[in-house]
Protein backbone atom coordinates (compact mmCIF):
# COMPACT_ATOMS: atom_id res chain seq x y z
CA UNK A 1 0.00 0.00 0.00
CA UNK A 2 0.99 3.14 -0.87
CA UNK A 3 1.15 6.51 1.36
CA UNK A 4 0.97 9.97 -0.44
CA UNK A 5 1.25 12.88 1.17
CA UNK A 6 -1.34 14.88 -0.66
CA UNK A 7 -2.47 18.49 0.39
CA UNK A 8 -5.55 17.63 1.57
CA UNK A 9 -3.64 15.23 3.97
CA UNK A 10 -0.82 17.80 5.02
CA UNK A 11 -3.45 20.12 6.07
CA UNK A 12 -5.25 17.43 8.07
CA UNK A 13 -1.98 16.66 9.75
CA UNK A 14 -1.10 20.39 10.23
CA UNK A 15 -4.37 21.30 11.58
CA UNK A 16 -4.18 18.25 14.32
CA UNK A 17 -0.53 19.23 15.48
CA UNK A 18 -1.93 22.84 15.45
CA UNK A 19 -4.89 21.99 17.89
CA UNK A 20 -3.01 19.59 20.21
CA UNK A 21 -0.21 22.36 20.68
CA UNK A 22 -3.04 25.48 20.86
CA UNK A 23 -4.75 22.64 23.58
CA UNK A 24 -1.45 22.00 25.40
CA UNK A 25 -0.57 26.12 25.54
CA UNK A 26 -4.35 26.57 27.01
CA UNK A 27 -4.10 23.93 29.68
CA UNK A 28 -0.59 25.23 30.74
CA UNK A 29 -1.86 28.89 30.78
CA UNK A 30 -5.18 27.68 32.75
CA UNK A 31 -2.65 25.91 35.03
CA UNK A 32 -0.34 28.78 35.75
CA UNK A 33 -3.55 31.17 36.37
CA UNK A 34 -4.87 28.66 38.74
CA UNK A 35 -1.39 28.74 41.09
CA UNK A 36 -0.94 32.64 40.25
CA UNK A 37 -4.56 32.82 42.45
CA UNK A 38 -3.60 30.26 44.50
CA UNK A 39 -0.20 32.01 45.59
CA UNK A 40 -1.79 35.25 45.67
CA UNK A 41 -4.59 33.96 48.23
CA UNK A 42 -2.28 32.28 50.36
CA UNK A 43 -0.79 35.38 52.76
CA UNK A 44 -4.89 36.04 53.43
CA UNK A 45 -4.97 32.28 53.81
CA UNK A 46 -2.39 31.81 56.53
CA UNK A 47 -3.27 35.40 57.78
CA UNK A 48 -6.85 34.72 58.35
CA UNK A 49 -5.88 31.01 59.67
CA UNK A 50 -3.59 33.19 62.84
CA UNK A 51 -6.70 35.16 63.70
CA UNK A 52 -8.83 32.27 64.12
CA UNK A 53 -6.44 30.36 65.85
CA UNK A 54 -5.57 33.44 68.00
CA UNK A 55 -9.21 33.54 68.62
CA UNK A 56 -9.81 30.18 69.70
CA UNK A 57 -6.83 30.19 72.26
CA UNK A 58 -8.32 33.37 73.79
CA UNK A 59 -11.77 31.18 74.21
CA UNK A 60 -9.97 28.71 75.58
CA UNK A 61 -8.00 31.12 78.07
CA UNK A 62 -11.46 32.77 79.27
CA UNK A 63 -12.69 29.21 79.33
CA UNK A 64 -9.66 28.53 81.92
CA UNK A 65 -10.42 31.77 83.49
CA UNK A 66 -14.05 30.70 84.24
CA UNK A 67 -13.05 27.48 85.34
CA UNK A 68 -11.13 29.39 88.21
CA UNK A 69 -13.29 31.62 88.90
CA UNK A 70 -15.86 29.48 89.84
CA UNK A 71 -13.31 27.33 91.65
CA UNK A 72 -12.27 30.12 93.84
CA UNK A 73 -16.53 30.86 94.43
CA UNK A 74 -16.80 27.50 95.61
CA UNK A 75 -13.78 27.61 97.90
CA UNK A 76 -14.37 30.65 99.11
CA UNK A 77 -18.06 29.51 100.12
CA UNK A 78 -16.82 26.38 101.67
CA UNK A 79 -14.52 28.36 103.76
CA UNK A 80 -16.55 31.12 104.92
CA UNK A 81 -19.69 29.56 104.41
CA UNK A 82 -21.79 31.68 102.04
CA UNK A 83 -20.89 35.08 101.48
CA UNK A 84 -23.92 37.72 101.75
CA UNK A 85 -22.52 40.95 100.68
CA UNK A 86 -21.92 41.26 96.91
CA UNK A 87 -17.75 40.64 95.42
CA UNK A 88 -17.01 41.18 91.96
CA UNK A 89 -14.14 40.17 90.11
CA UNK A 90 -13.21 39.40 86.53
CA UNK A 91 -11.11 39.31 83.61
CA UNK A 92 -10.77 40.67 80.81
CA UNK A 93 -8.39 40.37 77.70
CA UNK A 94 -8.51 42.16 73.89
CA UNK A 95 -6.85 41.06 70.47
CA UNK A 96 -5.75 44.26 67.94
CA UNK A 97 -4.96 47.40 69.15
CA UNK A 98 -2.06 48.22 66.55
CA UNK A 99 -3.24 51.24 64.51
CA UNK A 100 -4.09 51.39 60.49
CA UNK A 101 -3.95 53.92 58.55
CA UNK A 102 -7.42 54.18 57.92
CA UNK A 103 -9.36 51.63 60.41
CA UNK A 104 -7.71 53.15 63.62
CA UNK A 105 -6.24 51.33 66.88
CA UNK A 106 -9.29 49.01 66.93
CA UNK A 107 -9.20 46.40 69.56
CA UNK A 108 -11.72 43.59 70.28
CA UNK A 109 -12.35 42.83 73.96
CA UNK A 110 -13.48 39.61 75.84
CA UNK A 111 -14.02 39.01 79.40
CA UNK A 112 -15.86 37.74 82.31
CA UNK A 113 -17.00 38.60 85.45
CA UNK A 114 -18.41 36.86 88.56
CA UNK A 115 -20.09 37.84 91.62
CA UNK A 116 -19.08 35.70 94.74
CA UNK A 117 -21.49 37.31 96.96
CA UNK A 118 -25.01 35.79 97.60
CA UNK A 119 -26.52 39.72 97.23
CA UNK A 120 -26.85 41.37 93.82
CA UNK A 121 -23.98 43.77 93.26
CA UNK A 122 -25.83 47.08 91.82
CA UNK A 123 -24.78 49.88 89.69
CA UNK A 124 -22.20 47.64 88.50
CA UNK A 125 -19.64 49.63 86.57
CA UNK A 126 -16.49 48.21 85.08
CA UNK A 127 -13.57 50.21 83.71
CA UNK A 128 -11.07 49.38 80.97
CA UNK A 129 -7.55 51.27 81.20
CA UNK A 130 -5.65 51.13 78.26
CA UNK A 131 -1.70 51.67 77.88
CA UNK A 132 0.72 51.32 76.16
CA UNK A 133 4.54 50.56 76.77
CA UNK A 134 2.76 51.88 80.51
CA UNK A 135 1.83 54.69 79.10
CA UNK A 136 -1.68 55.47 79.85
CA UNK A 137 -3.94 56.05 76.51
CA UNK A 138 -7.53 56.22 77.54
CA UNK A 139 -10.40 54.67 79.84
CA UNK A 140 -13.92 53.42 78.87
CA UNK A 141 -16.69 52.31 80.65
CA UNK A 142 -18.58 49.91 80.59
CA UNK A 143 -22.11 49.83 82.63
CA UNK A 144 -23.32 46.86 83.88
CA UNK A 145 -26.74 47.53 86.19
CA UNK A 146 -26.92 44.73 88.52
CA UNK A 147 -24.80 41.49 88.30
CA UNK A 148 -27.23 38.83 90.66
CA UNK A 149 -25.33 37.19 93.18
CA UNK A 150 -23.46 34.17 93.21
CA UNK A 151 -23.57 34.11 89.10
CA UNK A 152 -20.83 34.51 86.48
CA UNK A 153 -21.06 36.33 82.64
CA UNK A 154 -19.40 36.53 79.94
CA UNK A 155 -18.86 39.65 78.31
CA UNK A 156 -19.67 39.26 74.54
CA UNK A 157 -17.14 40.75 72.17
CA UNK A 158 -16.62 44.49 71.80
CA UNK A 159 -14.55 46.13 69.57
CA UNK A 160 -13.08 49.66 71.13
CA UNK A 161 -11.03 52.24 69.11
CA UNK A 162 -8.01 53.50 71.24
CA UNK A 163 -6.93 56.97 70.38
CA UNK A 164 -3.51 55.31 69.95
CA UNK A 165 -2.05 51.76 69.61
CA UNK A 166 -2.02 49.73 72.77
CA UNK A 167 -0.40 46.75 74.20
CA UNK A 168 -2.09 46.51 77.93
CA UNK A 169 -5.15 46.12 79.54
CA UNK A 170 -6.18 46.66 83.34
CA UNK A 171 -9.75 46.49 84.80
CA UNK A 172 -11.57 47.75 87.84
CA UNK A 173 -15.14 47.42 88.92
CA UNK A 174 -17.17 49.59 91.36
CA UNK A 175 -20.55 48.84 92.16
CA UNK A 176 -22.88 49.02 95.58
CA UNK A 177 -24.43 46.43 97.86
């Protein structure tokens, strides 16, 4: 059998070696776009990853910090049978506080609080004192009301904006019997 290599033929063969490269440049273009987005997503990948896990360690510290709490409420009532008059105390920690160019020094607090005493503690005020590098930035507020007695809250998450960054915390309540 003979094999010629007519024009009809040579533009059949042309045309196939012509698709399978245009096929092989589109898969390896498709391919490189694909890990171009990839790479590109990965720093908000990871990024995004450190707040959650930052997040979750926090719960897990309050968590802790309950825990203690309420093992100190039960020793405490063991060993001085049950308190009457109201005692507050709490914790309270914040992620953020580094400042952005156009968001601020925002900073996102959690706590707790607990009231050891078997009476309501009333006009319940607790205040946050910011620093930073122990220089005092600002205060805020935060009013309570009435915590009942022998109970223990978390305080959802807040977001504050200090006037400046900030790298410390403190807390203090006041509140009347």
């Amino acid at each position: 059998m003979e094999f010629k290599l007519t024009g009809k033929r040579l533009a059949l063969i042309v045309g196939a070696i012509a698709l399978i490269a245009s096929g092989t440049y589109a898969g390896y273009f498709h391919d490189q776009s694909i890990k171009g987005i990839y790479t590109s997503l990965s720093p908000q990948i990871y990024g995004l990853q450190n707040t959650v896990n930052n997040q979750d360690s926090q719960i897990s510290s309050l968590n802790s910090q309950i825990s203690s709490l309420n093992a100190r409420l039960s020793a405490e009532q063991q060993q001085n049978g049950q308190l009457q008059a109201p005692a507050m105390d709490g914790v309270f920690g914040f992620t953020g506080g580094s400042c952005g160019f156009f968001s601020g020094c925002p900073a996102t607090v959690r706590g707790a609080w607990v009231n050891y005493g078997m009476n309501n503690a009333r006009n319940v005020v607790v205040t946050l004192t910011w620093s930073k590098g122990g220089t005092f930035v600002q205060t805020n507020t935060i009013n309570v009301g009435v915590i009942p007695g022998r109970s223990i809250a978390l305080y959802p998450d807040t977001l504050y904006t200090p006037s400046s960054a900030v790298d410390h915390l403190d807390w203090s309540f006041s509140y009347t019997a």
